[in-house]
C-alpha atoms as a PDB file:
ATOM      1  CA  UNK A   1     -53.061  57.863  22.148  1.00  0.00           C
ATOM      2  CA  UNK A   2     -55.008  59.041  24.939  1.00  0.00           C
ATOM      3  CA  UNK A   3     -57.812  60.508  23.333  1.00  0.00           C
ATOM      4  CA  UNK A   4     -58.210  56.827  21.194  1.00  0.00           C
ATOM      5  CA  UNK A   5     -58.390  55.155  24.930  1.00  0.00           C
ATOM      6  CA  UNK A   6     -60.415  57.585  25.999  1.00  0.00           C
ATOM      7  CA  UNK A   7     -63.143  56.372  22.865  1.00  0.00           C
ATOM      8  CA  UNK A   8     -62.069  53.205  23.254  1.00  0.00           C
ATOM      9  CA  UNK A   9     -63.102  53.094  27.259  1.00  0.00           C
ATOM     10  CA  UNK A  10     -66.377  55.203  25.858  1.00  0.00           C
ATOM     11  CA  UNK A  11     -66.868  52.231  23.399  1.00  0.00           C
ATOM     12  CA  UNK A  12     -66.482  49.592  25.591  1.00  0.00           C
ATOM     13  CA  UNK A  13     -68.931  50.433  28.309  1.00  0.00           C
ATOM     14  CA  UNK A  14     -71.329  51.795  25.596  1.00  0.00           C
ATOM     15  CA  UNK A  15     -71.099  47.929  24.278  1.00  0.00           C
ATOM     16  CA  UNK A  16     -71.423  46.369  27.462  1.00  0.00           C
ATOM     17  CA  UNK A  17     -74.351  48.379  28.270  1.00  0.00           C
ATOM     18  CA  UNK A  18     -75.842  47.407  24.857  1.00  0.00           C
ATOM     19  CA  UNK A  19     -75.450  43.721  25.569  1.00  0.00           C
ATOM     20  CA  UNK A  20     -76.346  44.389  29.508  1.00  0.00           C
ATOM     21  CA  UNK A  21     -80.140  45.561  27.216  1.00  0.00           C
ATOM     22  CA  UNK A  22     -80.075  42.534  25.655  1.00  0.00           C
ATOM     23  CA  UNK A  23     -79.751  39.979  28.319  1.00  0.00           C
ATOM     24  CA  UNK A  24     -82.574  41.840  30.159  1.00  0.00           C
ATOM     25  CA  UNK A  25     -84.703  41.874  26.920  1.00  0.00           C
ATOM     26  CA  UNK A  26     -83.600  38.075  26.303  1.00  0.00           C
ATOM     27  CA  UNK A  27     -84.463  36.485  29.735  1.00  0.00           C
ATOM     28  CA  UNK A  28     -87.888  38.796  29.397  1.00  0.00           C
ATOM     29  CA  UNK A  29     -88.473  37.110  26.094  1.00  0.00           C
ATOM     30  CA  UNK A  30     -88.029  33.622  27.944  1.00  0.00           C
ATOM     31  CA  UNK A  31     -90.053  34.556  30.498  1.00  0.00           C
ATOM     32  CA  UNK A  32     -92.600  35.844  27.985  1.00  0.00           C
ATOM     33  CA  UNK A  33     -92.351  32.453  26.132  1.00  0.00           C
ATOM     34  CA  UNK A  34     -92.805  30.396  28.869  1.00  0.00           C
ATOM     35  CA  UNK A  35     -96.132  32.252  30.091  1.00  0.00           C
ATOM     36  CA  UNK A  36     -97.314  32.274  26.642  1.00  0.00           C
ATOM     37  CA  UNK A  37     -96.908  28.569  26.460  1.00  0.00           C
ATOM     38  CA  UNK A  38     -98.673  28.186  30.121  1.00  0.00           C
ATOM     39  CA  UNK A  39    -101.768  30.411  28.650  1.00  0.00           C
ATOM     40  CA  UNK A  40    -102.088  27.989  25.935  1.00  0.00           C
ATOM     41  CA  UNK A  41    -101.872  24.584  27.496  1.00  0.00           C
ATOM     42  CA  UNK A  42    -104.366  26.353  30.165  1.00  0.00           C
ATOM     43  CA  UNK A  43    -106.407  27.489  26.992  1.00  0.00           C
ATOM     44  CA  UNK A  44    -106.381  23.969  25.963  1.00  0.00           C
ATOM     45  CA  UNK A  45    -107.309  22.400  29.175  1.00  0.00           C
ATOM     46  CA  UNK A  46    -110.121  25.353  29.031  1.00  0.00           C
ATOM     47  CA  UNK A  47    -111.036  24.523  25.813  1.00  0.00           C
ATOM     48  CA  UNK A  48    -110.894  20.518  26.966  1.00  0.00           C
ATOM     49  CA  UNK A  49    -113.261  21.197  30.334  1.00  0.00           C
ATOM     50  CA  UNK A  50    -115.378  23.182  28.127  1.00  0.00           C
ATOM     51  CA  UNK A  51    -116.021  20.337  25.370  1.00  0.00           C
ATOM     52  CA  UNK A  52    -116.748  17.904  28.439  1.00  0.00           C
ATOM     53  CA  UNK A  53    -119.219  20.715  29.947  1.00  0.00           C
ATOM     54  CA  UNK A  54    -120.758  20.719  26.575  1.00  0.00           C
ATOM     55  CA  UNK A  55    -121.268  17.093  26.101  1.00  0.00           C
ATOM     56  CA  UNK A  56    -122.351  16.531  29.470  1.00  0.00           C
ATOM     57  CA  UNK A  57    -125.171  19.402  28.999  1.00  0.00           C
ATOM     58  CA  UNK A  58    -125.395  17.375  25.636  1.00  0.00           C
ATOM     59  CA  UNK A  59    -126.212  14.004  27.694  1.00  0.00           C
ATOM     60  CA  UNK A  60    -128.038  15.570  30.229  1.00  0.00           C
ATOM     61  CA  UNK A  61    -130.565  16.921  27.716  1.00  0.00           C
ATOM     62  CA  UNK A  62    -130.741  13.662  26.062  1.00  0.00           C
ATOM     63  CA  UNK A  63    -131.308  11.577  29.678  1.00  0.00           C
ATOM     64  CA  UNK A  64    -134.112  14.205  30.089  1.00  0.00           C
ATOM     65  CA  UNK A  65    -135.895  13.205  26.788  1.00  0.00           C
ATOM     66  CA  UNK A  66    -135.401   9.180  27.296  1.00  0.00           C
ATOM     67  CA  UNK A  67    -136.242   9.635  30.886  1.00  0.00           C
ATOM     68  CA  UNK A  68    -139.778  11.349  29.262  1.00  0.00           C
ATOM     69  CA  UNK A  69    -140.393   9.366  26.632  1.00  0.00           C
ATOM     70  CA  UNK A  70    -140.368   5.684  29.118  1.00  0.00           C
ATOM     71  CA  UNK A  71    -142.375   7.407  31.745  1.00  0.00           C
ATOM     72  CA  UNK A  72    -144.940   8.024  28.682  1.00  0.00           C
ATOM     73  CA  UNK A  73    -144.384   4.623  27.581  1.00  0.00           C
ATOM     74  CA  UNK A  74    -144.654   3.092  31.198  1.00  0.00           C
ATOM     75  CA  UNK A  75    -147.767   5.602  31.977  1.00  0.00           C
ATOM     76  CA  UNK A  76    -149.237   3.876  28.125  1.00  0.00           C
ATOM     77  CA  UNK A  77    -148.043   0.445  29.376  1.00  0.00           C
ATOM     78  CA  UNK A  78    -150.316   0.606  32.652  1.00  0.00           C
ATOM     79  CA  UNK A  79    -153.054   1.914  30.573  1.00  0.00           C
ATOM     80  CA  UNK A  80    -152.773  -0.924  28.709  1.00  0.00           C
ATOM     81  CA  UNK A  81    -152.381  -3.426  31.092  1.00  0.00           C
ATOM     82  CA  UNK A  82    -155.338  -1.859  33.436  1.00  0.00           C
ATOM     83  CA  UNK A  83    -157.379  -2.281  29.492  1.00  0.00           C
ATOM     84  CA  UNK A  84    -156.701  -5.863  29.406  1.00  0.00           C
ATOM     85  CA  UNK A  85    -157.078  -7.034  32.740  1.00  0.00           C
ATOM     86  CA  UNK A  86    -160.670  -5.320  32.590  1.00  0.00           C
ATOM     87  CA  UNK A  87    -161.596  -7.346  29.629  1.00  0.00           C
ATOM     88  CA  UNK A  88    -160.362 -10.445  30.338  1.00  0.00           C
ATOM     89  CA  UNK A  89    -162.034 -10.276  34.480  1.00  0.00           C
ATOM     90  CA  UNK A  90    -164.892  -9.507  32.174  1.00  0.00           C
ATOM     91  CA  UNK A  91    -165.020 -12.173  29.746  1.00  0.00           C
ATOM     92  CA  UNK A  92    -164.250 -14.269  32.859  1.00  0.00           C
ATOM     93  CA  UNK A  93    -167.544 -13.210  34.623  1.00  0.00           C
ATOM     94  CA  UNK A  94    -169.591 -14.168  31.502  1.00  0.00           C
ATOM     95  CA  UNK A  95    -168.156 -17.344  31.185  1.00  0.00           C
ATOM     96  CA  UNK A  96    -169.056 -18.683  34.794  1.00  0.00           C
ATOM     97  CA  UNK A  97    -172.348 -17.005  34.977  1.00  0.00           C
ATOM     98  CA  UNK A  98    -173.476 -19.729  32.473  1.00  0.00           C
ATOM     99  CA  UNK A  99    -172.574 -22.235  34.952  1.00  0.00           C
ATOM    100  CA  UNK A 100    -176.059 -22.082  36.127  1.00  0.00           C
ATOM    101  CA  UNK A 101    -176.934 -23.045  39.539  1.00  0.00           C
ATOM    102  CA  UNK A 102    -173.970 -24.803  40.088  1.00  0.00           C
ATOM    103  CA  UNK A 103    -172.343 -22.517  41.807  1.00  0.00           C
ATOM    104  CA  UNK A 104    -174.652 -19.464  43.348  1.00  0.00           C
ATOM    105  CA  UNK A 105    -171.502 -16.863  43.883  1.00  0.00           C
ATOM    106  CA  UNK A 106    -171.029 -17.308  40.100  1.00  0.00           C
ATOM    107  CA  UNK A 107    -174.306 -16.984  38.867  1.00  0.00           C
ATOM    108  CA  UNK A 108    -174.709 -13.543  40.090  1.00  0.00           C
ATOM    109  CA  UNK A 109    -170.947 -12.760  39.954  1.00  0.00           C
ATOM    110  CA  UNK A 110    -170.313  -8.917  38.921  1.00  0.00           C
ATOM    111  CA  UNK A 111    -166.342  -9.026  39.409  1.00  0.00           C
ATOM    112  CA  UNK A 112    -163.215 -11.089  38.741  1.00  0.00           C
ATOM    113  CA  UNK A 113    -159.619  -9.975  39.996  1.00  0.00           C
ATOM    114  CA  UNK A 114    -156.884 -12.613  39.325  1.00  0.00           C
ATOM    115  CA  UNK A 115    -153.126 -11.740  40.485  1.00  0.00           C
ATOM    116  CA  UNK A 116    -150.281 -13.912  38.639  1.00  0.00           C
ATOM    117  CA  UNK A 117    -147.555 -12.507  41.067  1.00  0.00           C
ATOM    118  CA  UNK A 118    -149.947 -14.506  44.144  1.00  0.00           C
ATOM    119  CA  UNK A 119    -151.112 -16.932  42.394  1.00  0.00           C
ATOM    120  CA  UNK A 120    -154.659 -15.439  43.323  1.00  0.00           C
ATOM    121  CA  UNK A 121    -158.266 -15.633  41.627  1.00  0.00           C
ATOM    122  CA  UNK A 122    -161.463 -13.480  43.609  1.00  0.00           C
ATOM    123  CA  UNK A 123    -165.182 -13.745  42.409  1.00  0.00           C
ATOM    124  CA  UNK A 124    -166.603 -11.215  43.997  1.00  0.00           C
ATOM    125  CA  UNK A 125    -163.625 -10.615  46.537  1.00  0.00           C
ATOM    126  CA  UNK A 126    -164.205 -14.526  47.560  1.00  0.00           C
ATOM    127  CA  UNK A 127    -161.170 -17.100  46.624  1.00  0.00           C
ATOM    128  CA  UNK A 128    -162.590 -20.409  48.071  1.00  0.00           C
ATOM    129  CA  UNK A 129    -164.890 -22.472  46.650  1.00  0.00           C
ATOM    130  CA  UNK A 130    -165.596 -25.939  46.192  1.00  0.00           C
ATOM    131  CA  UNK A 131    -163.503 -27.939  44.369  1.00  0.00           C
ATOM    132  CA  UNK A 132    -165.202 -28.637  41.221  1.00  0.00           C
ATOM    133  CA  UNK A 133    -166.245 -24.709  41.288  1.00  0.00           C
ATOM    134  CA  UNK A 134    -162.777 -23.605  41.151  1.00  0.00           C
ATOM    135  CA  UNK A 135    -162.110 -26.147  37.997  1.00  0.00           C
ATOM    136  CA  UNK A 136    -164.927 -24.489  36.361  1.00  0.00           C
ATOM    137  CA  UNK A 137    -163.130 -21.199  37.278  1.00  0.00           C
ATOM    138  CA  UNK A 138    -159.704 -21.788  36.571  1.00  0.00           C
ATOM    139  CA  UNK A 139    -160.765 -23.063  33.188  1.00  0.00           C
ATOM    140  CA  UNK A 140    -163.159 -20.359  32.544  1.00  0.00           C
ATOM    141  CA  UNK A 141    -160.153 -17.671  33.038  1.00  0.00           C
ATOM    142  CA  UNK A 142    -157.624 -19.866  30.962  1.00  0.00           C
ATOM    143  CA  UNK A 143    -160.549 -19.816  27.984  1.00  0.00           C
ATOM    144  CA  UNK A 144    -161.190 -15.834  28.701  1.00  0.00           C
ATOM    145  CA  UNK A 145    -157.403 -15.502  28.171  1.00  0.00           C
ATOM    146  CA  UNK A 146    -157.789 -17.082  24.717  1.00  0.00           C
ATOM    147  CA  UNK A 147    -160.594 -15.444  23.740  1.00  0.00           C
ATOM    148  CA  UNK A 148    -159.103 -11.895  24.550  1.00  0.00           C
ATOM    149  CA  UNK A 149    -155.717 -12.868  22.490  1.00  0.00           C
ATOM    150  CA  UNK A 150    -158.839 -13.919  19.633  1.00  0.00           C
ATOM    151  CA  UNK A 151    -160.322 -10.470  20.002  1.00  0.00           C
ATOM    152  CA  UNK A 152    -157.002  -8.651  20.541  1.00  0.00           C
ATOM    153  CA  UNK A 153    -154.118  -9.323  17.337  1.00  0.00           C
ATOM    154  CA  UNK A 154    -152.030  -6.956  19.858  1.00  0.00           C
ATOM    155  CA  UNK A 155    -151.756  -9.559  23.238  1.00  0.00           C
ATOM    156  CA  UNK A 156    -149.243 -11.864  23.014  1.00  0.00           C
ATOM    157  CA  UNK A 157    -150.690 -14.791  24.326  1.00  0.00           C
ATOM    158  CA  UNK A 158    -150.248 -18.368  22.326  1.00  0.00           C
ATOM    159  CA  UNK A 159    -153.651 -19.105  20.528  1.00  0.00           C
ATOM    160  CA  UNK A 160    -153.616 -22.729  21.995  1.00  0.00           C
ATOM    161  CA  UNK A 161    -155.998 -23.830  24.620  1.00  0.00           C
ATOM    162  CA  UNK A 162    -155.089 -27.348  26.462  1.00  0.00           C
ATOM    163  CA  UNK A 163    -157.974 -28.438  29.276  1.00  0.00           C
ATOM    164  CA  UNK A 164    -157.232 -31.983  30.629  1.00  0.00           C
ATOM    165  CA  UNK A 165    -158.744 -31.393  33.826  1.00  0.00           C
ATOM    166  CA  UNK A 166    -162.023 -30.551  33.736  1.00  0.00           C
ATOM    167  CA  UNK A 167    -163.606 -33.616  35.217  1.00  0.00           C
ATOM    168  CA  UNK A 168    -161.316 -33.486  38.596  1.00  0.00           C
ATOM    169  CA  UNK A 169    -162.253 -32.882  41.641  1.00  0.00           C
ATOM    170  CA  UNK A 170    -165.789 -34.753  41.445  1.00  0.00           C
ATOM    171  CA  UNK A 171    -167.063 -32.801  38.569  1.00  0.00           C
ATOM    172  CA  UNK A 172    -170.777 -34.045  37.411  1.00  0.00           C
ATOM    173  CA  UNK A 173    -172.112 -34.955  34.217  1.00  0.00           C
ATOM    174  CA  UNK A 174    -174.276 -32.384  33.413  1.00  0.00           C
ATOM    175  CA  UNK A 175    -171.549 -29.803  34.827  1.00  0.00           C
ATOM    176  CA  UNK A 176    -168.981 -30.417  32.323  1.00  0.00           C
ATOM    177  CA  UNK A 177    -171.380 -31.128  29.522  1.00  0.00           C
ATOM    178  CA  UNK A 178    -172.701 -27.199  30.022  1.00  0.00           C
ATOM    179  CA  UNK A 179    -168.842 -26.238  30.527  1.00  0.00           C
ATOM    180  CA  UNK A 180    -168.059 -27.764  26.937  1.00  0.00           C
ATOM    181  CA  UNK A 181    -171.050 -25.530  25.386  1.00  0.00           C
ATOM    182  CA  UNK A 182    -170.199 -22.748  26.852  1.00  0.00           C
ATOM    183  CA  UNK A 183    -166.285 -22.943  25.212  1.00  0.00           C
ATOM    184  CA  UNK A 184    -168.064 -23.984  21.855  1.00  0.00           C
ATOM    185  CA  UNK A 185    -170.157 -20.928  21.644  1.00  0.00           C
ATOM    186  CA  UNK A 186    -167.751 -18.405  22.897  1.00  0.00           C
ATOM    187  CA  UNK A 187    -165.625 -20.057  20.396  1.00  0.00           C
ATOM    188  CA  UNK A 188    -167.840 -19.318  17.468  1.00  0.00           C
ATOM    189  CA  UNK A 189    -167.136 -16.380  14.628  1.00  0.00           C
ATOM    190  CA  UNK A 190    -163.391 -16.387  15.167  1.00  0.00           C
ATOM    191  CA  UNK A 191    -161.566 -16.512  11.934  1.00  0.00           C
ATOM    192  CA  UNK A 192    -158.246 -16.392  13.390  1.00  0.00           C
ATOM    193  CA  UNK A 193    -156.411 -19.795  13.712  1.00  0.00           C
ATOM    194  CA  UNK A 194    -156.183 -21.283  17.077  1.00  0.00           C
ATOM    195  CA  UNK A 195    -156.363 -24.578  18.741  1.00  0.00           C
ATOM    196  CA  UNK A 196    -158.071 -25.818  21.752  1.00  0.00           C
ATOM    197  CA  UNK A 197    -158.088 -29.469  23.036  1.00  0.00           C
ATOM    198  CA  UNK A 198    -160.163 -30.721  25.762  1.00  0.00           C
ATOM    199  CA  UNK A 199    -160.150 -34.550  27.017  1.00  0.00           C
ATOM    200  CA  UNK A 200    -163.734 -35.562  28.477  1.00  0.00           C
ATOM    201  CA  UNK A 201    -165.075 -38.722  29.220  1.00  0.00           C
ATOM    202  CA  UNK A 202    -168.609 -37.092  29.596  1.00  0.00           C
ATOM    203  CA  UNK A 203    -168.922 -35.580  25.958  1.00  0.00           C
ATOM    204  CA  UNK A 204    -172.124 -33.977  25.463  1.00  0.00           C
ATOM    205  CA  UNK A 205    -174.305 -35.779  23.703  1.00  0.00           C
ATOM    206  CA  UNK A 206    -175.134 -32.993  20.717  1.00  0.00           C
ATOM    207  CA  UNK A 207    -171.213 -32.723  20.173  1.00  0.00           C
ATOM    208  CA  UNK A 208    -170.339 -36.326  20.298  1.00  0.00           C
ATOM    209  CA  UNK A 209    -170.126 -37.395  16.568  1.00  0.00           C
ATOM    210  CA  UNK A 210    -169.307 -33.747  15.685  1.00  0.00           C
ATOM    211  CA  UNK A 211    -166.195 -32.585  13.974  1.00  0.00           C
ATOM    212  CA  UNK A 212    -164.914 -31.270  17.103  1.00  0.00           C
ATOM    213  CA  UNK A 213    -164.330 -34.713  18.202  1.00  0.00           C
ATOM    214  CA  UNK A 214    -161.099 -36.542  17.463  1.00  0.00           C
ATOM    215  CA  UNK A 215    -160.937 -40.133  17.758  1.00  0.00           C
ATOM    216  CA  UNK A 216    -163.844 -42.551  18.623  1.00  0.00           C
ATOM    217  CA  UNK A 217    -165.255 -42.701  22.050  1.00  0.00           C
ATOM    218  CA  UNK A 218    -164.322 -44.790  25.174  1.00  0.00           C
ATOM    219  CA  UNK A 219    -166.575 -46.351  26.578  1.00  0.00           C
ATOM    220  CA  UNK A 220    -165.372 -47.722  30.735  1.00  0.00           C
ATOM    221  CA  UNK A 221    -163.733 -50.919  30.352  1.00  0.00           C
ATOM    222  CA  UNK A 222    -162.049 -49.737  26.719  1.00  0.00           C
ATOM    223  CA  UNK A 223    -158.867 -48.592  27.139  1.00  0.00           C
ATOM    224  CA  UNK A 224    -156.790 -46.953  24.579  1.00  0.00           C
ATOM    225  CA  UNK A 225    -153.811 -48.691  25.358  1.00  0.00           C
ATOM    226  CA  UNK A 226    -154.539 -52.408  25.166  1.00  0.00           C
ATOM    227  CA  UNK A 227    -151.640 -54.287  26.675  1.00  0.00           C
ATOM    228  CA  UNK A 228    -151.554 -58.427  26.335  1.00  0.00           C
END
C-alpha cells in the first residue's frame, strides 16, 4: 500500500507538471496567435499604404504628362494666335492704304495692333483720328477679319460681313465710293461661301445696276417705307 502511494504521489505531480507544460505552451500559442494576427492586419495596412503609394506615383506621372502636353498646346496656341494677329494687322494695313489721301497716317501706314480685351485699334502706334477715318478703319479691320477666316478654313470666325455704318460721321462721296471698291476687289477669287451686306446711299456708280446690288435705288425724298 505504500509503495502504490508512493507511485501514485510520483504520478500525480508527474501529471500536474505535464499539464503545468501545457498551459505555458497554450497561453504561448495565444500569444503567438494574436501577434500573428497583428503582423497580418499590419501586412494589410502595408500592403493598403503601398497600393495608395503606387497609384499616387501612378497619378503623379500622369499629371506630369497632361501638365506637358497643355504647356505644348498653350506654347502652339500662342504661336497661333501671334500667326493670326500678324495677318490680319496685315491685311488691315493694305486695306486702308487704298484709302488714298484721305487720310495721310494711312496711306503710308506700316503697322496695325488692335487689342479686343481694351477695346483698342493703333496705326502706327496712333489711336485718334478723325471721325470718318476711324469708320474707314474700323470697317477695314472688320473686312480683314473676314478675309483671313476666307483664307484660313482653320479660324473660326462667321463668314458674314454686316457694314451699316459706313457713311457716319460725315463720310464723303468719293470716300465711301473707293471704300466699296476696295471690299469688292479684296473680295474677288474666293470660292468659299460667305455673305457681306453693306447699306450705302452713295453707291458707286460702276456697281450700281450690278448684281451686287439688292433692291432698286433711293433716291432723297423716296422712302422705303411709305406711310399714308
Amino acid at each position: 500500500l505504500s509503495s502504490l502511494r508512493s507511485e501514485h504521489k510520483s504520478l500525480l505531480i508527474i501529471n500536474n507538471d505535464r499539464m503545468l507544460e501545457v498551459t505555458k505552451l497554450s497561453i504561448q500559442l495565444g500569444s503567438v496567435k494574436e501577434k500573428i494576427e497583428q503582423l497580418n492586419s499590419k501586412a494589410k495596412l502595408v500592403s493598403s499604404v503601398q497600393g495608395l503609394q503606387d497609384r499616387k506615383n501612378d497619378l503623379q506621372v500622369e499629371i506630369s504628362a497632361l501638365s506637358d502636353e497643355m504647356a505644348q498646346i498653350q506654347g502652339r496656341l500662342a504661336s497661333r494666335r501671334q500667326s493670326l494677329e500678324r495677318s490680319i494687322s496685315d491685311r488691315t494695313v493694305s486695306l486702308i492704304r487704298q484709302d488714298y489721301d484721305y487720310e495721310t497716317a494711312f496711306s503710308v501706314a506700316k503697322k496695325f495692333r488692335f487689342s479686343f480685351q481694351d477695346d483698342m485699334m493703333l496705326v502706327d502706334d496712333v489711336s485718334r483720328f478723325s471721325a470718318s477715318s476711324e469708320i474707314i478703319l474700323k470697317n477695314s479691320f472688320h473686312l480683314a477679319l473676314l478675309l483671313e477666316s476666307l483664307a484660313d478654313e482653320n479660324m473660326r470666325y462667321p463668314r458674314i460681313l454686316l457694314l451699316d455704318n459706313i457713311e457716319d460721321k460725315g463720310m464723303v462721296e468719293e470716300r465711301s465710293q473707293n471704300f466699296q471698291n476696295v471690299l469688292v476687289q479684296a473680295l474677288e477669287g474666293y470660292k468659299q461661301d460667305f455673305q457681306v451686306i453693306m447699306t450705302t446711299s452713295m453707291i458707286a456708280p460702276n456697281l450700281e445696276g450690278t448684281p451686287y446690288c439688292v433692291g432698286r435705288f433711293y433716291p432723297k425724298g423716296d422712302h422705303t417705307l411709305e406711310f399714308g
